[in-house]
N, C-alpha and C. Protein backbone atom coordinates (compact mmCIF):
# COMPACT_ATOMS: atom_id res chain seq x y z
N UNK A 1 210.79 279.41 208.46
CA UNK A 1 212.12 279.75 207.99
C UNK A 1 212.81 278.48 207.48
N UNK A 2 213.54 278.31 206.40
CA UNK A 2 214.05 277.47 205.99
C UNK A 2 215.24 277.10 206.36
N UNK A 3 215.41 275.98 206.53
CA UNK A 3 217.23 275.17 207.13
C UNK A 3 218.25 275.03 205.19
N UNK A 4 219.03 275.74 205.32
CA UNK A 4 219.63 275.45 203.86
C UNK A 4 220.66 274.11 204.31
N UNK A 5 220.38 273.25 203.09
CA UNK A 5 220.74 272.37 203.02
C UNK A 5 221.60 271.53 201.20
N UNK A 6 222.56 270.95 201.72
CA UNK A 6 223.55 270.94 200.33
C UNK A 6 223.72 268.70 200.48
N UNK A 7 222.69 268.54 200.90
CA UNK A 7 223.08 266.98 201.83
C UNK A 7 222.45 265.82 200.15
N UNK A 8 223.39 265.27 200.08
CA UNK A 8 222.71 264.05 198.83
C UNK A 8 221.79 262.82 199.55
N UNK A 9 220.94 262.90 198.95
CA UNK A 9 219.86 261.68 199.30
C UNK A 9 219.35 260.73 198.02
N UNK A 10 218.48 259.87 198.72
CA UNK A 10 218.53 258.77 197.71
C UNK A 10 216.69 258.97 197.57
N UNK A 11 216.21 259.06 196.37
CA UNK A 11 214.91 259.38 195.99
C UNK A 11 214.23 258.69 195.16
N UNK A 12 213.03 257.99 195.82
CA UNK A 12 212.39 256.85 194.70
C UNK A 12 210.76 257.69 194.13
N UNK A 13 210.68 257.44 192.81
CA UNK A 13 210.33 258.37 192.03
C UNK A 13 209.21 257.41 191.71
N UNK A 14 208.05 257.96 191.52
CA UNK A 14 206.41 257.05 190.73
C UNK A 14 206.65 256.84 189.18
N UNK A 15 205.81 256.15 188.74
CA UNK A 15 206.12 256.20 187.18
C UNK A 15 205.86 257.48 186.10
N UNK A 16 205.43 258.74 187.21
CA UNK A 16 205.13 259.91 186.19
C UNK A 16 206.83 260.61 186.52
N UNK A 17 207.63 260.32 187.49
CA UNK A 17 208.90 260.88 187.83
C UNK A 17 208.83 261.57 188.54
N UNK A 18 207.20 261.57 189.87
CA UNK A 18 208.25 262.51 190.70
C UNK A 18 207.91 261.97 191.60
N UNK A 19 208.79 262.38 193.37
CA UNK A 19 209.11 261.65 193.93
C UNK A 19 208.28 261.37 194.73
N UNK A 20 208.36 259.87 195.18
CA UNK A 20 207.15 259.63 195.92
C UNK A 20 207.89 259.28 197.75
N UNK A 21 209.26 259.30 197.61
CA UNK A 21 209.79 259.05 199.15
C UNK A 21 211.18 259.47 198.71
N UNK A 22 211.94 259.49 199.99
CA UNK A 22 213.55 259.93 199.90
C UNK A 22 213.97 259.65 201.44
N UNK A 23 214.98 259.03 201.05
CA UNK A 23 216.11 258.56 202.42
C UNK A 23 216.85 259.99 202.72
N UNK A 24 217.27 260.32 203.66
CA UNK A 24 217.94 261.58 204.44
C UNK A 24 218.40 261.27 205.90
N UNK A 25 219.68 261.24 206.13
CA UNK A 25 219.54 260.98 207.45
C UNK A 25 219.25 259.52 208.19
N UNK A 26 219.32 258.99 207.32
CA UNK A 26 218.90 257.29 207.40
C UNK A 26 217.48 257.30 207.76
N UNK A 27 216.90 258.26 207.83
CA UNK A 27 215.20 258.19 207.79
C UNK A 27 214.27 258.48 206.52
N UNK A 28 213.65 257.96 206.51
CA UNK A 28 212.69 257.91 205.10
C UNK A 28 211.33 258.52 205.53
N UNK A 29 211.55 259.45 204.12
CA UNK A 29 210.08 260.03 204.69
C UNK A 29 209.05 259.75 203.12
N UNK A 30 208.09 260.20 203.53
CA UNK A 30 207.10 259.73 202.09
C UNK A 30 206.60 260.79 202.00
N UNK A 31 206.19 261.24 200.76
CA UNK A 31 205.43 262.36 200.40
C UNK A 31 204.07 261.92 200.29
N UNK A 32 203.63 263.22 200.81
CA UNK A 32 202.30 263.42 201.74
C UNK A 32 200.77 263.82 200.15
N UNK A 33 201.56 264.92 199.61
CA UNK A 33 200.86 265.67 199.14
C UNK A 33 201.02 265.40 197.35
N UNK A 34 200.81 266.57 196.79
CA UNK A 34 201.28 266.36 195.41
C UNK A 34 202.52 267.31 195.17
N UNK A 35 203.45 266.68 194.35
CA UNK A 35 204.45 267.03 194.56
C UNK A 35 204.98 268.40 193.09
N UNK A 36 205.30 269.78 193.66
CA UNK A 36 205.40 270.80 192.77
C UNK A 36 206.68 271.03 192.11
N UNK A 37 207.03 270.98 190.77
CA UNK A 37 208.14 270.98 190.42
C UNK A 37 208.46 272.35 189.46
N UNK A 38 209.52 273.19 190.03
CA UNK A 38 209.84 274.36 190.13
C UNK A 38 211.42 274.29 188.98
N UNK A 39 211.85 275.39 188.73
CA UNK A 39 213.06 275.46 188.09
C UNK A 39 213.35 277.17 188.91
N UNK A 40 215.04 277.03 188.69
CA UNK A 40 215.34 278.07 189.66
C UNK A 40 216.78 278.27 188.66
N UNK A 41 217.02 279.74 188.46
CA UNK A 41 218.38 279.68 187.74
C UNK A 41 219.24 279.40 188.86
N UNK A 42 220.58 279.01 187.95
CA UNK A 42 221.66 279.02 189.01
C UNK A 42 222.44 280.47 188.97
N UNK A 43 223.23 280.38 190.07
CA UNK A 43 223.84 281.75 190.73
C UNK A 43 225.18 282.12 190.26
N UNK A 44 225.18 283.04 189.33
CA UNK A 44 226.64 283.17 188.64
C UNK A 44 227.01 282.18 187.68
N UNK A 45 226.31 281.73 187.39
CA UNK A 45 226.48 280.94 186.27
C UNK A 45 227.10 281.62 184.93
N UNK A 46 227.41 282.81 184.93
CA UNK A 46 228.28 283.51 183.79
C UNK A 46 230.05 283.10 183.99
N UNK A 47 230.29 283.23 185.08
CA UNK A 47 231.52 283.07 185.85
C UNK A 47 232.20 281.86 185.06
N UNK A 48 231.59 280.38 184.78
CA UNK A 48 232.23 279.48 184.62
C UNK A 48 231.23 278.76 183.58
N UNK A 49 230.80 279.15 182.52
CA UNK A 49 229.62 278.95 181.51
C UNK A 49 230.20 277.45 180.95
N UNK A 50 231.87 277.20 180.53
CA UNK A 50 231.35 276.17 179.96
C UNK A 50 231.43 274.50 180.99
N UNK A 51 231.23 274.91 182.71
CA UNK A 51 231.25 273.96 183.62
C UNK A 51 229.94 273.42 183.74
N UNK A 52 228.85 274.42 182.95
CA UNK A 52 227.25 273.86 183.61
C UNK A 52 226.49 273.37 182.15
N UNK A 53 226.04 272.27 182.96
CA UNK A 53 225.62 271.58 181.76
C UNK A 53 223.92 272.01 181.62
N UNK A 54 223.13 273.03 182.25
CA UNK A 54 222.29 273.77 181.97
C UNK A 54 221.83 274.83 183.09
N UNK A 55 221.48 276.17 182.31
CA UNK A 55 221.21 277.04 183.08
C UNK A 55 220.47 277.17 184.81
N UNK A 56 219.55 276.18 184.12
CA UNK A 56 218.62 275.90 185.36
C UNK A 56 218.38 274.45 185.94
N UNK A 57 218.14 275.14 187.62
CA UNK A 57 218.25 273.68 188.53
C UNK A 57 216.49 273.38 188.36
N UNK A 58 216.40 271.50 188.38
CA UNK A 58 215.38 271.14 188.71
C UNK A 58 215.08 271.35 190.13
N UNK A 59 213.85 271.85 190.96
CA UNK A 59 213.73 271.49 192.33
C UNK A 59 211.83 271.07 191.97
N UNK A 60 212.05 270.70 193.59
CA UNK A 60 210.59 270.32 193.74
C UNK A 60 210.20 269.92 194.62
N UNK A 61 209.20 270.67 195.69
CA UNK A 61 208.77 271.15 196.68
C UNK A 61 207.57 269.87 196.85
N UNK A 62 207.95 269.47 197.76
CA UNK A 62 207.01 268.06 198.83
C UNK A 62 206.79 268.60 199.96
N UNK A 63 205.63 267.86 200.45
CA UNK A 63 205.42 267.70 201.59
C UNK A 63 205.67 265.88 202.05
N UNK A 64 206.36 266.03 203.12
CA UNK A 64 206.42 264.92 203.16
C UNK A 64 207.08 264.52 204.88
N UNK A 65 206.80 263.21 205.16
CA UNK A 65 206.77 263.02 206.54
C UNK A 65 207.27 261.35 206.98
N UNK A 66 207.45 261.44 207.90
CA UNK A 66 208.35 260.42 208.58
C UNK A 66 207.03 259.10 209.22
N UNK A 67 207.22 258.19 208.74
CA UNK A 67 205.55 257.48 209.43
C UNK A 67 205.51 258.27 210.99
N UNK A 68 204.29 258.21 211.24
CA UNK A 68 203.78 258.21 212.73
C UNK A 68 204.18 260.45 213.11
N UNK A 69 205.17 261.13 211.95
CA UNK A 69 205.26 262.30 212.49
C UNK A 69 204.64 263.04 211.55
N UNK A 70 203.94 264.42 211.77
CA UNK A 70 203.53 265.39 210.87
C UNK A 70 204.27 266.04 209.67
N UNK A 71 203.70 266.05 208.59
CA UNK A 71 204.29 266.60 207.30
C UNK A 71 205.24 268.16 207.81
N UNK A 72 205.97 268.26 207.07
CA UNK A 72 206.82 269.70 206.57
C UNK A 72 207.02 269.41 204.98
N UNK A 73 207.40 270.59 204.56
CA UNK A 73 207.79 271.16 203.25
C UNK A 73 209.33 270.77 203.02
N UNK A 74 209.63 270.30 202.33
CA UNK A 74 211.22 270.31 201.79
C UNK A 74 211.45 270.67 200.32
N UNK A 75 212.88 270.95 199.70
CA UNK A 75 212.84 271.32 198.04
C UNK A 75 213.90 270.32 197.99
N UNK A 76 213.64 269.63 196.84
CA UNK A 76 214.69 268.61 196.82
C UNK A 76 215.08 269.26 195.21
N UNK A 77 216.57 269.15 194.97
CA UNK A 77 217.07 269.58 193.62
C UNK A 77 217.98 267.70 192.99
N UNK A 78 217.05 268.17 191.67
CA UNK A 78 217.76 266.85 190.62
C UNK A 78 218.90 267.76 190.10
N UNK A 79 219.51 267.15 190.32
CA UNK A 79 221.11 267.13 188.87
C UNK A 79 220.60 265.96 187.77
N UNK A 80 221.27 266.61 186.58
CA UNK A 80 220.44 265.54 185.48
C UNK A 80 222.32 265.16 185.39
N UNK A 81 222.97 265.51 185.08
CA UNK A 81 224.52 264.65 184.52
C UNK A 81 225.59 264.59 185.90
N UNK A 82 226.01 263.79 186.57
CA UNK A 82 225.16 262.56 186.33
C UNK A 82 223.63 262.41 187.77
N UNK A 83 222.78 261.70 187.01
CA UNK A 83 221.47 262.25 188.11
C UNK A 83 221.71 261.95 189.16
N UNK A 84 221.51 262.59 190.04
CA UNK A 84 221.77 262.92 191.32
C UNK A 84 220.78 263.48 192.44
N UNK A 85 220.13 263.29 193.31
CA UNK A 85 219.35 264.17 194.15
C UNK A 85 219.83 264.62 195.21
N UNK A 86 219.39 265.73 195.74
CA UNK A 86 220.31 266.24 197.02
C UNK A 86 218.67 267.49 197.56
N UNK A 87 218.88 267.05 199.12
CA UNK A 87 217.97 268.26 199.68
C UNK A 87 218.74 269.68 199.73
N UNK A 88 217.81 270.23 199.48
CA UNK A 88 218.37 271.67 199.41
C UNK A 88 217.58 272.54 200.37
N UNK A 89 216.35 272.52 200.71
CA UNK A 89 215.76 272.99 202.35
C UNK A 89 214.48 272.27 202.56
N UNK A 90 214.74 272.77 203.86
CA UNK A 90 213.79 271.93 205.06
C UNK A 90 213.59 273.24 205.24
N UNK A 91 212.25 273.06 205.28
CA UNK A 91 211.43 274.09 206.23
C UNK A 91 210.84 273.88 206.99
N UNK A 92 210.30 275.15 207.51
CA UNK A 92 209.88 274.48 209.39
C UNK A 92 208.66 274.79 209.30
C-alpha cells in the first residue's frame, strides 16, 4: 500500500537524467535498480487551464534504499518550471 506523499527533495540525476539518489528526510537513499519513467495526467486540470504549464506530470518509479537497509519502491514527480522534485509515494 502506498504512503501519499507531497514532501520536496533534493535529487541527483546520472548523465542520461535520471535519478541516481535523493535526499528525503535528511537521509539519502540510492537507487537500486533501473529507474522507470512514467507520465500521469494531472487532476482537474480543466478548472484552472491557464495556471499549468503542461498537462502531464513527470514521475518515476525507483527502487531505492538507504546504505546497509533493503530497497522499496518510491515515485518521485519532476516539475519542469521551475524544476523541482518532490516524493509523491513510498510504498511498502
Amino acid at each position: 500500500m502506498p504512503e501519499h506523499h507531497d514532501d520536496p527533495i533534493t535529487v541527483v540525476v546520472d548523465e542520461d537524467g535520471q535519478p541516481s539518489s535523493f535526499v528525503w528526510n535528511r537521509f539519502e537513499y540510492f537507487v537500486t535498480g533501473v529507474p522507470q519513467r512514467f507520465y500521469r495526467r494531472r487532476g482537474t486540470w480543466w478548472r484552472q487551464p491557464r495556471l499549468i504549464d503542461r498537462l502531464d506530470l513527470e514521475l518515476w518509479r525507483v527502487e531505492a534504499a538507504m546504505l546497509g537497509d533493503q530497497a522499496r519502491s518510491f515515485d518521485l514527480r519532476r516539475d519542469a518550471e521551475p524544476e523541482a522534485w518532490f516524493l509523491e509515494l513510498a510504498w511498502e
